[in-house]
N, C-alpha and C. Protein backbone atom coordinates (compact mmCIF):
# COMPACT_ATOMS: atom_id res chain seq x y z
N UNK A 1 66.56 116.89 86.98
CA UNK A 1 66.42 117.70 88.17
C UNK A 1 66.52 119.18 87.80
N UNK A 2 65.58 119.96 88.42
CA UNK A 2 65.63 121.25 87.95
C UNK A 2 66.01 122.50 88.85
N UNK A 3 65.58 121.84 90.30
CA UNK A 3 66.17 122.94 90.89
C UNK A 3 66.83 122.22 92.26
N UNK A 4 67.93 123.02 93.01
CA UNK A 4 68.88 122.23 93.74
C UNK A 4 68.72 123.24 94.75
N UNK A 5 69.27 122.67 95.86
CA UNK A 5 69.19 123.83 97.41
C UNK A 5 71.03 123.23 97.86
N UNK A 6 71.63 124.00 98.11
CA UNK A 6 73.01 123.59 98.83
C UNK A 6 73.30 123.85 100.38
N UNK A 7 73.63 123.27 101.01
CA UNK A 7 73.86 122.98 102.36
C UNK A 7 75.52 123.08 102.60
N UNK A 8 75.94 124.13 103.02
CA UNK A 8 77.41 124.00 103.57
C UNK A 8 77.95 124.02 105.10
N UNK A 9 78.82 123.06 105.21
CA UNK A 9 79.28 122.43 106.47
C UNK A 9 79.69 122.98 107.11
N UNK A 10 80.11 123.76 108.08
CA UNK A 10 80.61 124.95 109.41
C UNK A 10 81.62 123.99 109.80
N UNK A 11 82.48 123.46 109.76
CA UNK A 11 83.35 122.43 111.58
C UNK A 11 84.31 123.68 112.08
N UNK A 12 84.46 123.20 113.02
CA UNK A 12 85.33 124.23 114.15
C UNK A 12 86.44 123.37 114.48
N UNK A 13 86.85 124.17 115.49
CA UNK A 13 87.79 123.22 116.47
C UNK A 13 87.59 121.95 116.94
N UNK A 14 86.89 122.36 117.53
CA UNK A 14 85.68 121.17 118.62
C UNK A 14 84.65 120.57 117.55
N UNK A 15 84.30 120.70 116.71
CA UNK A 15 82.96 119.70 115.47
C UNK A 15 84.12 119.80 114.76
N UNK A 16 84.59 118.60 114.39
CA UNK A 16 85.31 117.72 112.91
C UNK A 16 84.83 117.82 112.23
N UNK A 17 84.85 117.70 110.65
CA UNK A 17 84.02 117.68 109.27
C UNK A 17 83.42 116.32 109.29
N UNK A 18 83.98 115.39 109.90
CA UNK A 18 83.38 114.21 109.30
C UNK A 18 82.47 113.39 110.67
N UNK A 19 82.62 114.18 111.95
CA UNK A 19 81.31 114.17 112.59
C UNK A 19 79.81 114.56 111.90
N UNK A 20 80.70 116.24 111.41
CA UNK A 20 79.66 116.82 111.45
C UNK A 20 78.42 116.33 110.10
N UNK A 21 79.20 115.96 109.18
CA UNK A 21 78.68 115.40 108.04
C UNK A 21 77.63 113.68 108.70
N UNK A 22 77.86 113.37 109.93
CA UNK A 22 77.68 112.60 109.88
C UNK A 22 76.09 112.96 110.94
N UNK A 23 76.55 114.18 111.61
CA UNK A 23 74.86 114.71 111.83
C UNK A 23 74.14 115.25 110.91
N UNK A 24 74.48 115.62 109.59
CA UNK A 24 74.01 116.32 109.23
C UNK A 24 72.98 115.52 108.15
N UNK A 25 74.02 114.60 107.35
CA UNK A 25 73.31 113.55 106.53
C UNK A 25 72.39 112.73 107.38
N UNK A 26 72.18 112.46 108.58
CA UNK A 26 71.71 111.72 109.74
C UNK A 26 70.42 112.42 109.06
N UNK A 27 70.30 113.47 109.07
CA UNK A 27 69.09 114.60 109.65
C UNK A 27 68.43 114.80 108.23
N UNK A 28 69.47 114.91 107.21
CA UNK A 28 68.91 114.70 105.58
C UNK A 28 68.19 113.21 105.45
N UNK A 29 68.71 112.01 106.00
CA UNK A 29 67.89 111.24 106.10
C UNK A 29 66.37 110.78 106.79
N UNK A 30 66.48 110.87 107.47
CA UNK A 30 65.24 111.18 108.17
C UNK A 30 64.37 112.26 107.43
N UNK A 31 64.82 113.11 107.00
CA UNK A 31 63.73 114.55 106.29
C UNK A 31 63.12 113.37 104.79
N UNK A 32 63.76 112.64 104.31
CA UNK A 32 63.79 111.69 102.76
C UNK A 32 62.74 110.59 103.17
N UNK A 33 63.01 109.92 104.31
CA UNK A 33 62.56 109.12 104.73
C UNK A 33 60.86 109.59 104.81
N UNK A 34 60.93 110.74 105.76
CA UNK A 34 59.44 111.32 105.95
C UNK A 34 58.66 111.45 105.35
N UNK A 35 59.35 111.88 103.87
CA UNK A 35 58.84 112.76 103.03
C UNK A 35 58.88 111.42 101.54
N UNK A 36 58.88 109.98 101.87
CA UNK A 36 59.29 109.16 100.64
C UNK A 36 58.17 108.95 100.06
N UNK A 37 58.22 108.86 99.26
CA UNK A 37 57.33 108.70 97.71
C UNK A 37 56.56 106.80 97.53
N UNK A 38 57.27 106.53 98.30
CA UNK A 38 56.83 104.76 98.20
C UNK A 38 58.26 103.98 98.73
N UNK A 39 57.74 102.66 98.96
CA UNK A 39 58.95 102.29 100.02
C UNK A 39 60.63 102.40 99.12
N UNK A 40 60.96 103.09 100.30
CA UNK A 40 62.82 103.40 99.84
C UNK A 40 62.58 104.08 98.67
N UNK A 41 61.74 105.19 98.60
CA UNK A 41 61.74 105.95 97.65
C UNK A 41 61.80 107.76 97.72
N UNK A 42 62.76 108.43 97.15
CA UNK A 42 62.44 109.67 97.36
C UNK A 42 62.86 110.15 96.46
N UNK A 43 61.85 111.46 96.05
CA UNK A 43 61.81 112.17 94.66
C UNK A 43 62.76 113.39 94.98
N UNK A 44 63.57 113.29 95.83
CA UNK A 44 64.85 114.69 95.96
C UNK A 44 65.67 113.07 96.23
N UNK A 45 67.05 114.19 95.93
CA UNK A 45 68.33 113.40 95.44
C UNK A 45 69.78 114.34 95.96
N UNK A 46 70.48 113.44 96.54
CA UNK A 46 72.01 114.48 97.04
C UNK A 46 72.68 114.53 96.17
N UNK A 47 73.76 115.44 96.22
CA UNK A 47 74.63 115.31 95.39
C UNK A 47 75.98 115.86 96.51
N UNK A 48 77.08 115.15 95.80
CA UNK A 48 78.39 115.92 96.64
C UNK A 48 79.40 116.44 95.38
N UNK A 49 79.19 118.06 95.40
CA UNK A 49 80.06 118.99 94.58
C UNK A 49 81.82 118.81 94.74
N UNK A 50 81.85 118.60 95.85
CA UNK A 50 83.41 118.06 96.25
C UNK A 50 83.86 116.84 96.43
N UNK A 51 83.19 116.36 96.04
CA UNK A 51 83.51 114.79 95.83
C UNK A 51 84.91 114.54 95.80
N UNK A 52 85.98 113.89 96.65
CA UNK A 52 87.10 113.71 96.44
C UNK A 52 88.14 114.57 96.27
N UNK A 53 87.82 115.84 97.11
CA UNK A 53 88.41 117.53 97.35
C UNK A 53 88.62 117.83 98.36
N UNK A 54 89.51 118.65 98.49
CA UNK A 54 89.89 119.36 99.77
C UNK A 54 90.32 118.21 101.32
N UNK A 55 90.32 118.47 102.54
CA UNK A 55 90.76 117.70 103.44
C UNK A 55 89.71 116.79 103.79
N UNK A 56 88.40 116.42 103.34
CA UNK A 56 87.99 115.68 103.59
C UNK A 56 87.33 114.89 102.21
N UNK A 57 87.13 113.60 102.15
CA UNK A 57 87.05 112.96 100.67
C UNK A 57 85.46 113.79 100.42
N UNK A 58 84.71 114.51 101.31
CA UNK A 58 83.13 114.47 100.41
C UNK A 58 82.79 115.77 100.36
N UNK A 59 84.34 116.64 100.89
CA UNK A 59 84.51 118.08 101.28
C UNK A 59 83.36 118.69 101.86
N UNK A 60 82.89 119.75 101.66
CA UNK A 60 81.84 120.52 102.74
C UNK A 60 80.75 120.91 102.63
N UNK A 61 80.21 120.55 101.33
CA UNK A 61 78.91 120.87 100.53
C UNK A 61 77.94 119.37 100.05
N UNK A 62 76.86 119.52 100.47
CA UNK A 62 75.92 118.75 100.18
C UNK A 62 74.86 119.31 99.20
N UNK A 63 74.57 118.70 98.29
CA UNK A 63 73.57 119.55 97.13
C UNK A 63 71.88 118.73 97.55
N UNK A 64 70.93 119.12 97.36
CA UNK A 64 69.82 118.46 97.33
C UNK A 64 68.89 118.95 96.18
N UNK A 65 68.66 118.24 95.48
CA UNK A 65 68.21 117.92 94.05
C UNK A 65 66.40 117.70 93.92
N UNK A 66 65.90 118.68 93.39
CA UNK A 66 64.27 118.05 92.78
C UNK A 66 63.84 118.48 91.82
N UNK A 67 62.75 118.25 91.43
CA UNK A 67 62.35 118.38 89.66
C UNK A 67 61.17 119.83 90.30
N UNK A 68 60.77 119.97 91.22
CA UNK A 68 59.82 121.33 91.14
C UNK A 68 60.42 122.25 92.78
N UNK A 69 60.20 123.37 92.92
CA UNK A 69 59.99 124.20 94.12
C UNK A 69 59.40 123.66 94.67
N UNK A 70 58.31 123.29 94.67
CA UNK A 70 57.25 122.16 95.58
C UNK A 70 57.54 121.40 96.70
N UNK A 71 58.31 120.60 95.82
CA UNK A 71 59.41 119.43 96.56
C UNK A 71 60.03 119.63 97.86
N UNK A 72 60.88 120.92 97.61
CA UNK A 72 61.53 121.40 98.35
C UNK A 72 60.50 121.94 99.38
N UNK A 73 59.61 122.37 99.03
CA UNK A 73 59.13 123.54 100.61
C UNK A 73 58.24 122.27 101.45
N UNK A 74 58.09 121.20 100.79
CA UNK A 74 57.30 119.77 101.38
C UNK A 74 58.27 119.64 102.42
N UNK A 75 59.31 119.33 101.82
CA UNK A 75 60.72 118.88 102.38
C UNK A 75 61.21 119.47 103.82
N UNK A 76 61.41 120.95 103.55
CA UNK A 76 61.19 122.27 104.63
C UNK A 76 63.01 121.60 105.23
N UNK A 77 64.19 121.55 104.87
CA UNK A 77 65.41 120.98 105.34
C UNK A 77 65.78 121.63 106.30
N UNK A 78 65.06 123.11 106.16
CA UNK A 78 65.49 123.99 107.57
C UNK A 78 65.27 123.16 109.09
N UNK A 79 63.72 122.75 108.83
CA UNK A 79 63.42 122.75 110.14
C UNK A 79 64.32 121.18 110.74
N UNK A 80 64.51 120.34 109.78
CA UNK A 80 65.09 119.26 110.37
C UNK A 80 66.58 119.54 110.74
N UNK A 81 67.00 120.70 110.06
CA UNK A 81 68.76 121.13 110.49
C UNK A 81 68.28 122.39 111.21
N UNK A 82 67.50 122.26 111.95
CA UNK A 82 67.06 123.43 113.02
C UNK A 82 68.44 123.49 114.25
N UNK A 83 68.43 122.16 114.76
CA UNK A 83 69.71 122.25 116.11
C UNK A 83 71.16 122.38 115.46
N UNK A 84 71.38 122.33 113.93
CA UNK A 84 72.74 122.33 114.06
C UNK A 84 72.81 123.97 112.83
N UNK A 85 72.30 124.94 113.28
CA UNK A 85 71.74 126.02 113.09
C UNK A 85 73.36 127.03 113.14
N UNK A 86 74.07 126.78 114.07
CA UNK A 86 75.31 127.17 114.10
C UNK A 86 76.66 126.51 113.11
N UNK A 87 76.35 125.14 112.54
CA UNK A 87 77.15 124.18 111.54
C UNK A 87 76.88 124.19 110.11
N UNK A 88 75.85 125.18 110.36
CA UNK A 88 75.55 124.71 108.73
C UNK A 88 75.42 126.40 107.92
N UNK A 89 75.05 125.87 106.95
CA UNK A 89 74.51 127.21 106.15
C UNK A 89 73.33 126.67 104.89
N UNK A 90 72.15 126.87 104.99
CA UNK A 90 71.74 126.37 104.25
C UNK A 90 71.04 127.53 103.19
N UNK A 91 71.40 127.21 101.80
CA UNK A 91 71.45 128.46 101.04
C UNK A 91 69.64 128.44 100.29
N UNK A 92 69.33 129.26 99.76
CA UNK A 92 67.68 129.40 98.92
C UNK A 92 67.56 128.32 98.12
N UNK A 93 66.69 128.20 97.50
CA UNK A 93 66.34 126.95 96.32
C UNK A 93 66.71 128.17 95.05
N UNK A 94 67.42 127.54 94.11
CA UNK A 94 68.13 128.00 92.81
C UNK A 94 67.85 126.84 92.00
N UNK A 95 67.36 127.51 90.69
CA UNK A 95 67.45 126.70 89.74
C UNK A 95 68.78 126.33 88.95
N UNK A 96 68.50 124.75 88.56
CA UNK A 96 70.02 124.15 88.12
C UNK A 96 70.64 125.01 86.61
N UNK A 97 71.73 125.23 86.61
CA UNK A 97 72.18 126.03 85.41
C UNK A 97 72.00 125.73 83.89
N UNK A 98 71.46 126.47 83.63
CA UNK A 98 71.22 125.63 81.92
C UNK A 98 72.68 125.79 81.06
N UNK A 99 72.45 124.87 80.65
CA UNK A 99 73.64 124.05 79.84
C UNK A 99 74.37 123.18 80.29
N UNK A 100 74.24 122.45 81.21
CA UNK A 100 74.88 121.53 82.39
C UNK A 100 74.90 120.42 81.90
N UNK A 101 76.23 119.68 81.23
CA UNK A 101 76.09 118.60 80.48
C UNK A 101 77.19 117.38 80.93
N UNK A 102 77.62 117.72 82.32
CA UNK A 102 77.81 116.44 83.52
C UNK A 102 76.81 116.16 84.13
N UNK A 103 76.91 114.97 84.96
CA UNK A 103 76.34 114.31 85.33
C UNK A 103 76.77 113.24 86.31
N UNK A 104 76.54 112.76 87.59
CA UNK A 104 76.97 111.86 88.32
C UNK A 104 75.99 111.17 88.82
N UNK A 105 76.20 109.59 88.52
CA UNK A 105 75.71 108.94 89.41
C UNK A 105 75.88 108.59 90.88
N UNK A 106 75.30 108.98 91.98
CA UNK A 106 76.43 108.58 93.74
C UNK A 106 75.44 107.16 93.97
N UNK A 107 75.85 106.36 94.47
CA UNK A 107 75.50 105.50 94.82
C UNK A 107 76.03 104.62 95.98
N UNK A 108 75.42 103.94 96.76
CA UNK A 108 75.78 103.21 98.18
C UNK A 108 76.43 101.97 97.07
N UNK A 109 77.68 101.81 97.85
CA UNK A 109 78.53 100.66 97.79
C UNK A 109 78.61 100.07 98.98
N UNK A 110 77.89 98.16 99.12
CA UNK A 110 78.03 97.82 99.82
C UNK A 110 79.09 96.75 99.95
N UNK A 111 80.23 96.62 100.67
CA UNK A 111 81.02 95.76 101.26
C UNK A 111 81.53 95.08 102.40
N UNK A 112 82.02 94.45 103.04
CA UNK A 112 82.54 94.06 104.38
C UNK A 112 83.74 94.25 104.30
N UNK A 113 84.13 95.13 105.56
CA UNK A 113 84.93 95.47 106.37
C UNK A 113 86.27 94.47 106.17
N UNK A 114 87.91 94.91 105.64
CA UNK A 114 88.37 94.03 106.04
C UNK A 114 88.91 93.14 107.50
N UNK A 115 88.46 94.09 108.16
CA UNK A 115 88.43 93.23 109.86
C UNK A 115 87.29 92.30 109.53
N UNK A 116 85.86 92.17 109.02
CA UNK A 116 85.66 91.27 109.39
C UNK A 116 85.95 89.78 108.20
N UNK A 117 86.87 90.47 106.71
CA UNK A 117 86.64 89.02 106.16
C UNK A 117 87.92 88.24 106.97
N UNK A 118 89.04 89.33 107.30
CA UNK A 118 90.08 88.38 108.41
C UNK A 118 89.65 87.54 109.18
N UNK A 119 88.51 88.15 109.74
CA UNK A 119 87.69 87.03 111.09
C UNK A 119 87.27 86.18 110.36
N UNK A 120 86.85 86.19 109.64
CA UNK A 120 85.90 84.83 109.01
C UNK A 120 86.81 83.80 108.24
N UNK A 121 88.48 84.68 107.58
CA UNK A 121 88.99 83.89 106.62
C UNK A 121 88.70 81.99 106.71
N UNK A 122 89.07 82.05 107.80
CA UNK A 122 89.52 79.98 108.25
C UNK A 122 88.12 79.79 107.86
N UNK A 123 86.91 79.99 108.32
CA UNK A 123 85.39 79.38 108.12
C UNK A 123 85.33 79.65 106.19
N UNK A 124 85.43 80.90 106.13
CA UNK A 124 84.96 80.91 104.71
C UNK A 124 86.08 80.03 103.70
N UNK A 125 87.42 79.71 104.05
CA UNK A 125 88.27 78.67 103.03
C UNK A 125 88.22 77.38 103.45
N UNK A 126 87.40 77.08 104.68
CA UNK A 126 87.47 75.65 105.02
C UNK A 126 85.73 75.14 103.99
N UNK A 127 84.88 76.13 103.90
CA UNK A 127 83.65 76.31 103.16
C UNK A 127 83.68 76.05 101.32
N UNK A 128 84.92 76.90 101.07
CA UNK A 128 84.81 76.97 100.01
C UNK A 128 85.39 76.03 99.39
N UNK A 129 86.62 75.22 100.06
CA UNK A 129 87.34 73.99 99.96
C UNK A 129 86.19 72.99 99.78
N UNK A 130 85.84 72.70 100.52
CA UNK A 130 84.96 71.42 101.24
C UNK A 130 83.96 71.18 100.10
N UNK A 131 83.55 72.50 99.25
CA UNK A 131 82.41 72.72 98.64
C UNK A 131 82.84 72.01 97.45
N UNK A 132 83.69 72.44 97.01
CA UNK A 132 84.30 72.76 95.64
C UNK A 132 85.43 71.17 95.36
N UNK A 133 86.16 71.08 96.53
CA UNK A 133 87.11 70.01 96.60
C UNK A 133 88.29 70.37 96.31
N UNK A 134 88.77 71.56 96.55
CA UNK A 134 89.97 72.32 95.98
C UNK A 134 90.78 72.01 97.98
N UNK A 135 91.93 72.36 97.98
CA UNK A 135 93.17 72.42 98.91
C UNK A 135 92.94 73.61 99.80
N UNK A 136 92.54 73.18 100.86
CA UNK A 136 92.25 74.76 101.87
C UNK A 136 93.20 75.26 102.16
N UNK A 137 94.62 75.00 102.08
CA UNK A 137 95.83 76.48 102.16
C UNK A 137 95.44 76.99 100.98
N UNK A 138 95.31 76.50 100.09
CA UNK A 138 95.66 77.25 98.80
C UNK A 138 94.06 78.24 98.77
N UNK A 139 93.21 77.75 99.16
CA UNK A 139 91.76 78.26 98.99
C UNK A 139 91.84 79.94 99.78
N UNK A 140 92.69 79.29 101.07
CA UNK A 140 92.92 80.76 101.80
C UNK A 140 94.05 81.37 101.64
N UNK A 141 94.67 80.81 100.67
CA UNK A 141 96.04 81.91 100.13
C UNK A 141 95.27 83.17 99.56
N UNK A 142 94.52 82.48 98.16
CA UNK A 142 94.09 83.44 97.37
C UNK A 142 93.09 84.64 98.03
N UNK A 143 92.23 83.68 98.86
CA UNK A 143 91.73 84.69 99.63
C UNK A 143 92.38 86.11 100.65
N UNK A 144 93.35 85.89 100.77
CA UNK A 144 93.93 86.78 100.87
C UNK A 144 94.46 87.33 100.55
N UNK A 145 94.69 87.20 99.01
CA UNK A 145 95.46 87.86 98.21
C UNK A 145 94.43 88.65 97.57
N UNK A 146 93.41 88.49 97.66
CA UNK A 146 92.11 89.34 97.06
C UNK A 146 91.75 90.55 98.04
N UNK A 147 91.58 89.78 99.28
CA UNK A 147 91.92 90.86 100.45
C UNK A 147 92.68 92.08 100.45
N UNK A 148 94.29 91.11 100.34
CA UNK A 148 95.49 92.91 100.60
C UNK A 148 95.51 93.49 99.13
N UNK A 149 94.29 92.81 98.04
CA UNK A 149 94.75 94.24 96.79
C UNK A 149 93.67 94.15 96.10
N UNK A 150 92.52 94.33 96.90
CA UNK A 150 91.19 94.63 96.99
C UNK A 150 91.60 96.07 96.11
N UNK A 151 90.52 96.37 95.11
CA UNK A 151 90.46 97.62 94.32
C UNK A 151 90.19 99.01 95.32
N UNK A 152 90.24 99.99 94.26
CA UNK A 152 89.86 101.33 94.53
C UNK A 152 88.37 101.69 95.49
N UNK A 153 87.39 100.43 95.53
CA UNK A 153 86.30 100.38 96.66
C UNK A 153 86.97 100.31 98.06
N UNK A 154 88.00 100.01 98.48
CA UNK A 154 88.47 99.93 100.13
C UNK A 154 88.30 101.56 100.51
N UNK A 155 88.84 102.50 99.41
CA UNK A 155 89.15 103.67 99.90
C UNK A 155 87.76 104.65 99.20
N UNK A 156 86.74 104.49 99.23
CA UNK A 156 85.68 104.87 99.04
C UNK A 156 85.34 106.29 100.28
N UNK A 157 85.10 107.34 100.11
CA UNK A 157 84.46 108.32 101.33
C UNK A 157 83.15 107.34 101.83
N UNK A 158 83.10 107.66 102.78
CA UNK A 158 81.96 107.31 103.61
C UNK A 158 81.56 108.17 104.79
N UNK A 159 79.75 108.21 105.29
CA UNK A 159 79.79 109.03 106.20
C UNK A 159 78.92 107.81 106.99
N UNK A 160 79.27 107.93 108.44
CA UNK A 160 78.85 107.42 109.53
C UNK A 160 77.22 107.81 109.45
N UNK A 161 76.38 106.67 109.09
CA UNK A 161 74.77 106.77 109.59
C UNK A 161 74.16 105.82 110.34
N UNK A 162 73.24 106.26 110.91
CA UNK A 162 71.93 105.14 111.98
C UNK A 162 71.01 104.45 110.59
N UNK A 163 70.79 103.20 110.60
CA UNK A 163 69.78 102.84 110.13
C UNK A 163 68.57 103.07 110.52
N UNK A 164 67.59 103.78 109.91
CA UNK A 164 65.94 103.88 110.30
C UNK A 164 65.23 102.80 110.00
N UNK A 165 65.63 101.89 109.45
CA UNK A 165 65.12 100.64 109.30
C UNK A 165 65.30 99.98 110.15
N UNK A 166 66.76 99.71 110.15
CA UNK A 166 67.12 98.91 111.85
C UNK A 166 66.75 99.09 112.76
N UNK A 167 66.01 100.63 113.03
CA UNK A 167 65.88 100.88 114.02
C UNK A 167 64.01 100.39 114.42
N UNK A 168 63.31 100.83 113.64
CA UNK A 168 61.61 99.94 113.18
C UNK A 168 61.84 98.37 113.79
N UNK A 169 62.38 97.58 112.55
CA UNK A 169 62.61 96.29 112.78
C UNK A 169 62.82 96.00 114.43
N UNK A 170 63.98 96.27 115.29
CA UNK A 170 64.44 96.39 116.52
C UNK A 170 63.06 96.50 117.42
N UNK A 171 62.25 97.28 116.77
CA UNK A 171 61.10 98.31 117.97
C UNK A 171 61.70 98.84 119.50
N UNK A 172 62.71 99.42 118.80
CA UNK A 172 63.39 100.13 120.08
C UNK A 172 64.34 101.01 120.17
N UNK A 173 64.93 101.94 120.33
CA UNK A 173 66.17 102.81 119.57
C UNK A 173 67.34 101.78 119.57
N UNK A 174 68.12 102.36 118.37
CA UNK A 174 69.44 101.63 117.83
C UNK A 174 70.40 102.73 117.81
N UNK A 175 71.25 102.72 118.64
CA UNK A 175 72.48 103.84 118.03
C UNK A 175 73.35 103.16 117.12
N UNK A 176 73.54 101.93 116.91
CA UNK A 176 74.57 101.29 116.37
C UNK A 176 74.77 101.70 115.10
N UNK A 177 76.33 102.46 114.58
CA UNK A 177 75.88 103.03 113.24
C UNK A 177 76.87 102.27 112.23
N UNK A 178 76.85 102.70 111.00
CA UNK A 178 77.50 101.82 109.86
C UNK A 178 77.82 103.29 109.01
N UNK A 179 78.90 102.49 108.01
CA UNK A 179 79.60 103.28 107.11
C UNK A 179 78.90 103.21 105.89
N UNK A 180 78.01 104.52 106.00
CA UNK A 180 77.86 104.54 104.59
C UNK A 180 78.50 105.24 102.96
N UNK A 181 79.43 103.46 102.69
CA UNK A 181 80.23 104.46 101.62
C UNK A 181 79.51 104.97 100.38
N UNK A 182 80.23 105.70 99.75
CA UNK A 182 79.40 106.51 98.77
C UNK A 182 80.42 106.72 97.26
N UNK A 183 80.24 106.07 96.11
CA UNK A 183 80.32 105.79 95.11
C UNK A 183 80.21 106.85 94.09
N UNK A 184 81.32 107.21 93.14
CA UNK A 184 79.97 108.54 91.80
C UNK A 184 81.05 107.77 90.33
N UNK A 185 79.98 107.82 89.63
CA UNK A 185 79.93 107.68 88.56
C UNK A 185 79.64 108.66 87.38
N UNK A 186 80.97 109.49 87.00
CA UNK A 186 79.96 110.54 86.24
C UNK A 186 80.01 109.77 84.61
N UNK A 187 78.85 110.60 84.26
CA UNK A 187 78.34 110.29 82.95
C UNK A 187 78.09 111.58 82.19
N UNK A 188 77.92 111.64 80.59
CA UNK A 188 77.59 112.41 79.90
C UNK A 188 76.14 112.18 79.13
N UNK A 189 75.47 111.51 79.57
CA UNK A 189 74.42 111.78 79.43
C UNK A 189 73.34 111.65 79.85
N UNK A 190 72.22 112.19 79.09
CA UNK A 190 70.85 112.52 80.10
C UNK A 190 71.04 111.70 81.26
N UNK A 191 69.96 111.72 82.52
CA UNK A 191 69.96 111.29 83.42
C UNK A 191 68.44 110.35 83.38
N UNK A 192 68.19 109.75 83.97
CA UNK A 192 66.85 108.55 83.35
C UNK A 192 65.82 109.68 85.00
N UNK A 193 65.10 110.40 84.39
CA UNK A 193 64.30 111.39 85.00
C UNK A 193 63.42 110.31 85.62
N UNK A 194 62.62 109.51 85.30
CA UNK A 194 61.67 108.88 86.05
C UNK A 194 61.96 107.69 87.26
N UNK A 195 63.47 107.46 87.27
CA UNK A 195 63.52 106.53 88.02
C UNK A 195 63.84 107.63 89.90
N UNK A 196 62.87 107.02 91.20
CA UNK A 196 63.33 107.75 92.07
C UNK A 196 64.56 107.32 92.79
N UNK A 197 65.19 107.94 93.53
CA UNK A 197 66.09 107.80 94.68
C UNK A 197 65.82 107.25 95.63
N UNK A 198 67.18 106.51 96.57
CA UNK A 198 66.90 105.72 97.68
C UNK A 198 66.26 107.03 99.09
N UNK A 199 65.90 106.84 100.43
CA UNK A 199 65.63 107.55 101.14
C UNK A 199 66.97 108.18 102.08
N UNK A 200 68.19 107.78 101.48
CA UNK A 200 69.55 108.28 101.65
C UNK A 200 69.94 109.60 100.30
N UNK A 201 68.53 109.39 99.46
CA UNK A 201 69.40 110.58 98.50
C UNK A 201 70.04 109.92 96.99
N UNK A 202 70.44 108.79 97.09
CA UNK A 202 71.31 108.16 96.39
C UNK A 202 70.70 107.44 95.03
N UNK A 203 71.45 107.40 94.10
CA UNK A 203 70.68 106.20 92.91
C UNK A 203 70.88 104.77 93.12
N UNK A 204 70.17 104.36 92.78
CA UNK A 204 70.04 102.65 92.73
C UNK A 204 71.03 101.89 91.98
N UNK A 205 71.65 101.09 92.19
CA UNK A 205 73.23 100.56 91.30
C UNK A 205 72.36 99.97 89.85
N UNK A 206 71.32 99.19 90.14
CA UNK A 206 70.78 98.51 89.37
C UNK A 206 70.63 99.19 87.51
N UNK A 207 71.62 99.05 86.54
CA UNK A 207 71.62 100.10 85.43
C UNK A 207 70.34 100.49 84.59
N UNK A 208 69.33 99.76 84.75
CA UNK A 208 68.09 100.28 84.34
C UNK A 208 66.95 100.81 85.62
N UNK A 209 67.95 101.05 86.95
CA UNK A 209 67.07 101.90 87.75
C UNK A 209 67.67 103.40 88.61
N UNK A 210 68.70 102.99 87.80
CA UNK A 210 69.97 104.33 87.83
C UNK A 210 69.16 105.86 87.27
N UNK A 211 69.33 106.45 88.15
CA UNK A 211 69.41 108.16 87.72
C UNK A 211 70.59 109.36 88.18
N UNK A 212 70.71 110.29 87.62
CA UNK A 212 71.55 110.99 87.85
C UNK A 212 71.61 112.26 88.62
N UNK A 213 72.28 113.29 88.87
CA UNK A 213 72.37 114.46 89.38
C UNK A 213 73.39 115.65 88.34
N UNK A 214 73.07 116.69 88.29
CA UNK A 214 73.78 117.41 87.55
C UNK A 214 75.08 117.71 88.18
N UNK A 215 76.28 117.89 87.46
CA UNK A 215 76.96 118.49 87.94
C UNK A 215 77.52 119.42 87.69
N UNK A 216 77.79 121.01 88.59
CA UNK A 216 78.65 121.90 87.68
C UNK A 216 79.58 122.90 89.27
């Protein structure tokens, strides 16, 4: 990636950070989506500089990432963060710093909620018993012991988004929104330039369809 545009977050009194992040990425999506390269594909890429800083886990800066100027003026991020014109700040296109030898992978981590594996526990250990032939207390002991010490993914940042897919599929508006958590992986080296991004911005988990973002 060669040149990056940064977007910084305004909240007030009244707009929270993690509303506002949650209109704002709303509105970065949709601009990715518009503008995708082939299905679930887009040749700009986010990045979060504060990753795991300050009072909120994804702090207040959003980076957006592409390989030409081009990209960007296709893109035009102004006009889609036109209404939240008072929340934001969105800075010029700058080229990425030479000598920049971090690197992060962000990526969507998908999991279920522990409210809902509680709901399901009795169905899913009477399932896995039955299957297997193992003792269903014991099937749903463990299961819950995997539950209350579930790793470092429970506490993942996440920002509240609408699916645009869900919403197609449906053929009808969907407000219903989901947590999209968000994952980084940094690395020290190169970044795999040809593979694109999801239409959220993000790299693909898959390790030979993984790319990166600079970081500095």
């Amino acid at each position: 990636m060669n040149y990056y545009q940064e977007i910084t977050l305004l909240p007030d009194v009244e707009i929270p950070v993690g509303f506002l992040w949650h209109k704002v990425f709303q509105q970065v999506h949709i601009a990715l989506a518009e503008n995708k390269i082939g299905p679930n594909q887009s040749a700009i890429a986010v990045g979060f500089p504060d990753y795991r800083q300050g009072d909120f886990p994804l702090g207040h800066r959003l980076r957006l990432f592409a390989q030409t100027k081009e990209e960007f003026e296709q893109l035009n991020i102004q006009r889609w963060l036109s209404r939240l014109t008072d929340y934001v700040h969105v800075k010029a296109v700058k080229p990425v710093p030479e000598g920049v030898q971090d690197y992060a992978y962000f990526k969507r981590w998908n999991y279920k909620s522990p409210q809902r594996l509680y709901k399901n526990l009795d169905r899913r250990a009477a399932a896995i018993a039955s299957k297997n032939g193992y003792d269903e207390a014991e099937v749903k002991r463990r299961l819950l012991e995997n539950i209350k010490t579930d790793d470092k993914r429970w506490s993942l940042p996440f920002i509240q988004v609408t699916s645009l897919s869900s919403q197609k599929r449906a053929g009808r508006p969907n407000t219903e929104e989901f947590a999209l958590y968000i994952e980084r992986e940094t690395t020290k080296q190169p970044p795999n330039k040809d593979q694109p991004f999801t239409c959220y911005g993000l790299s693909r988990r898959e390790s030979d369809q993984q790319s990166a973002v600079p970081c500095f």
